[in-house]
N, C-alpha and C. Protein backbone atom coordinates (compact mmCIF):
# COMPACT_ATOMS: atom_id res chain seq x y z
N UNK A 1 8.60 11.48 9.97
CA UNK A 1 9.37 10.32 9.63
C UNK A 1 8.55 9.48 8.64
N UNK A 2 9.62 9.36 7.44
CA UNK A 2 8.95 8.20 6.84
C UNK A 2 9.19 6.19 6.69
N UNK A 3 8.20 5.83 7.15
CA UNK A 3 8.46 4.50 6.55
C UNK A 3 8.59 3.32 5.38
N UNK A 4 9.31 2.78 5.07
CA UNK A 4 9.39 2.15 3.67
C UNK A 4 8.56 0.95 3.93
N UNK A 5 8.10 0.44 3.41
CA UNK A 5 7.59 -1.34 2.89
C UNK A 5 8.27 -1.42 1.49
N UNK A 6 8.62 -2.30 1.15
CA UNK A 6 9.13 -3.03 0.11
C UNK A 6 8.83 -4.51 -0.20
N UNK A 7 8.48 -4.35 -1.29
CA UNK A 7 8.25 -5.98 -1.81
C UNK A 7 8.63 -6.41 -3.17
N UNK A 8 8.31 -7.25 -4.03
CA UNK A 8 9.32 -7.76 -4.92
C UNK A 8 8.35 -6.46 -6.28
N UNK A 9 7.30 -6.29 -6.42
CA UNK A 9 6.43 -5.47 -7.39
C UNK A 9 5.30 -4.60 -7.08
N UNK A 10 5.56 -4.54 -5.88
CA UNK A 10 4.51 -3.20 -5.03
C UNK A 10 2.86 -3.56 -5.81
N UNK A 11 2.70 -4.53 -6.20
CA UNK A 11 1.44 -4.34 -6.21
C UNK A 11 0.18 -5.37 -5.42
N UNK A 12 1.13 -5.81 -3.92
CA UNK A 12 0.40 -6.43 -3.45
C UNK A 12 0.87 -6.69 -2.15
N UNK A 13 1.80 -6.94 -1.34
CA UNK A 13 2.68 -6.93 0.14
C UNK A 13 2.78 -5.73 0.22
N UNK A 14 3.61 -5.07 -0.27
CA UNK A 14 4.09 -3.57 0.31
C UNK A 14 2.91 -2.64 0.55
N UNK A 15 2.18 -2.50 -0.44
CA UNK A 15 1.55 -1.06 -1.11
C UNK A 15 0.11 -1.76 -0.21
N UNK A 16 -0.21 -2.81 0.40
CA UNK A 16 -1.10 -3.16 1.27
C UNK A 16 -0.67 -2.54 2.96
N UNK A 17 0.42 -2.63 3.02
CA UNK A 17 1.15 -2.43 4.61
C UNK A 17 1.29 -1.20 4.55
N UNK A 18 1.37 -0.49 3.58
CA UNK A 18 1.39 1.26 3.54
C UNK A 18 -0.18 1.46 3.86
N UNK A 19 -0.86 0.92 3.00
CA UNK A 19 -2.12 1.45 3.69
C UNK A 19 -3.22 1.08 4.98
N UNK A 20 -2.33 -0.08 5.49
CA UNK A 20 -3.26 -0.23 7.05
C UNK A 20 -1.72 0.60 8.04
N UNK A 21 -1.04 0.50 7.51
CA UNK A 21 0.23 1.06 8.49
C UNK A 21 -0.63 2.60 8.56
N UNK A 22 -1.01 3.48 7.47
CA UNK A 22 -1.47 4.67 8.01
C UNK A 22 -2.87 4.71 8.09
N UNK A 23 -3.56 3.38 8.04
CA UNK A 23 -4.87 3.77 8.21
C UNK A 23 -4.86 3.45 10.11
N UNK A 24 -4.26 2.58 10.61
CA UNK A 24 -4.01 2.61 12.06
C UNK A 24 -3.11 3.76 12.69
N UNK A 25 -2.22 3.89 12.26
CA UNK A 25 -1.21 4.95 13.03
C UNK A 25 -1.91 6.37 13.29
N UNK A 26 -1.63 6.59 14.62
CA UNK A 26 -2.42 7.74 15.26
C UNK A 26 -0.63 8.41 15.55
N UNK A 27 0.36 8.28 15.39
CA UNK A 27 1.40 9.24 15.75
C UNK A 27 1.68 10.18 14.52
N UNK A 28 2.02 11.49 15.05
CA UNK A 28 1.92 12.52 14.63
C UNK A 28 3.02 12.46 13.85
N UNK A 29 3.20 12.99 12.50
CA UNK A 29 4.48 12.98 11.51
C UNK A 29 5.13 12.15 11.24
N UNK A 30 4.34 10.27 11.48
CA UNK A 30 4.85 9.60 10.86
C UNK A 30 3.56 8.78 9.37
N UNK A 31 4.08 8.61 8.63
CA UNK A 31 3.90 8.04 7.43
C UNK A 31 4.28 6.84 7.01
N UNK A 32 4.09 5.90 5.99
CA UNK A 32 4.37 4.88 5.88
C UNK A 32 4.34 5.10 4.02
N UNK A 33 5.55 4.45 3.09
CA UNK A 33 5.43 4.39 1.70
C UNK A 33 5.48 3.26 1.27
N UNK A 34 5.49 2.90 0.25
CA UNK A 34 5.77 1.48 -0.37
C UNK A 34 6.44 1.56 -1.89
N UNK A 35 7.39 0.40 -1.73
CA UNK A 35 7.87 0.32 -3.59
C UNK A 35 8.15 -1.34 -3.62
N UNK A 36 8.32 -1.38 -4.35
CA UNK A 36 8.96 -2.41 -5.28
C UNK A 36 10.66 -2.65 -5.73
N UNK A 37 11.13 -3.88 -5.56
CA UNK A 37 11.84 -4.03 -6.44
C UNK A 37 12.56 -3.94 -7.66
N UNK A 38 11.45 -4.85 -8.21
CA UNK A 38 10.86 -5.02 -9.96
C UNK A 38 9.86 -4.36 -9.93
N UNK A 39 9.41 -3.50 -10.44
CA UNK A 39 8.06 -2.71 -10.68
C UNK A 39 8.26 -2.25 -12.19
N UNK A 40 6.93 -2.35 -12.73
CA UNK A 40 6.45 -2.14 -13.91
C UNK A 40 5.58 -0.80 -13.64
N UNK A 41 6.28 0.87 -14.34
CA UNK A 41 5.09 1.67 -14.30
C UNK A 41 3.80 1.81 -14.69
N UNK A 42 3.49 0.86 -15.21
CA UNK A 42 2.04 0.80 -15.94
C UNK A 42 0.97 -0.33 -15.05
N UNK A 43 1.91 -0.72 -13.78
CA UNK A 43 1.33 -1.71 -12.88
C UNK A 43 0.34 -1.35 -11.74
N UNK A 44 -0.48 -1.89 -11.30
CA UNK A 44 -1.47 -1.52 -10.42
C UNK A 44 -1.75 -2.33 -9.22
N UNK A 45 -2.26 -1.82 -8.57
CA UNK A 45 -2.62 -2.38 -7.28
C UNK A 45 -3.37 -3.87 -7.65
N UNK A 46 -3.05 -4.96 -6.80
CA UNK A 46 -3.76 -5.99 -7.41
C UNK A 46 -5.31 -6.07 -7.29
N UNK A 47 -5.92 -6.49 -7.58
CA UNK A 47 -7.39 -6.59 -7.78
C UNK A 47 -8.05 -7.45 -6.43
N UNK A 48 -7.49 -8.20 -6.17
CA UNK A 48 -7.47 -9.05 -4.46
C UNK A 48 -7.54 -8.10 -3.71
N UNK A 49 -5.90 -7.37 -3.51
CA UNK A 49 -5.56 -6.34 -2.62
C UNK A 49 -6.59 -4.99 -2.26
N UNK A 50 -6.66 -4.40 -3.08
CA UNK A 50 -7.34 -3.50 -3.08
C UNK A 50 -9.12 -3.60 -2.97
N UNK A 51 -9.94 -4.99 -3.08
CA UNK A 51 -11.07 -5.55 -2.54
C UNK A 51 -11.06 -5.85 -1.38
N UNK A 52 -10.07 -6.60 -0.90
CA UNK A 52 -9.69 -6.53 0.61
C UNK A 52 -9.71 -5.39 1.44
N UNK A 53 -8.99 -4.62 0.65
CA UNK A 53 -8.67 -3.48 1.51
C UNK A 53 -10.48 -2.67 1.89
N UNK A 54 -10.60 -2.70 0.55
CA UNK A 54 -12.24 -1.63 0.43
C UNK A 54 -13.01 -2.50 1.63
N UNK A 55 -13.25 -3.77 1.14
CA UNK A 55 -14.12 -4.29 1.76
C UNK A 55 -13.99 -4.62 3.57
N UNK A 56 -13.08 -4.60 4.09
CA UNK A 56 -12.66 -4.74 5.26
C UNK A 56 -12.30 -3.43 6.32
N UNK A 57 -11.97 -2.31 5.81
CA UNK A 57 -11.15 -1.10 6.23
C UNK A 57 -11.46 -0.02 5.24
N UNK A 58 -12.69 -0.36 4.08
CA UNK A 58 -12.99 1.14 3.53
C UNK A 58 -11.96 1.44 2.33
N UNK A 59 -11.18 1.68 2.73
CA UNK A 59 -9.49 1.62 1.97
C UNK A 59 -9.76 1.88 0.79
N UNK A 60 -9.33 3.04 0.02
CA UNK A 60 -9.41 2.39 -1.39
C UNK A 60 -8.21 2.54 -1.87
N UNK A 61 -7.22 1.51 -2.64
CA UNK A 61 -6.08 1.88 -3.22
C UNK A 61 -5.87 1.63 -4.56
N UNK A 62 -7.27 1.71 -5.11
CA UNK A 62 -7.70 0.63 -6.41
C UNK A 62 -6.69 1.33 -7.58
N UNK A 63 -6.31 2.66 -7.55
CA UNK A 63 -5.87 3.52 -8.39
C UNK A 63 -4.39 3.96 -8.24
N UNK A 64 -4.13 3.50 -6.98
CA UNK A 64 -2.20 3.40 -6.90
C UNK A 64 -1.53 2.72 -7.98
N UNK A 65 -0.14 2.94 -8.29
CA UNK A 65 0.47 2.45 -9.26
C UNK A 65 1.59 1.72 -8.12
């Protein structure tokens, strides 16, 4: 099963909750994704987000779009 997050430009609510949603989840065949609304393909993970993430939980999502 997959899960959605959604936020207004995935590069900072959503695409954060995709990655503690599967960095916690221990159940088997579920997943967690993320998008956007408005999204720009040339857009990136925010620079906050993804320091947070590293620095707290390892995480790296520095390179998601």
């Amino acid at each position: 099963m997959k899960i959605l997050f959604i936020c207004t430009g995935n590069t900072c609510r959503s695409n954060m909750a995709e990655a503690l949603f599967n960095y916690h989840c221990t159940l088997e065949n579920i997943s967690a994704i993320s998008a956007g609304l408005f999204t720009n393909p040339s857009s990136k993970t925010s620079a906050h987000t993804s320091s947070l993430l590293k620095d707290k939980y390892n995480i790296d999502i520095s390179e998601r779009n």
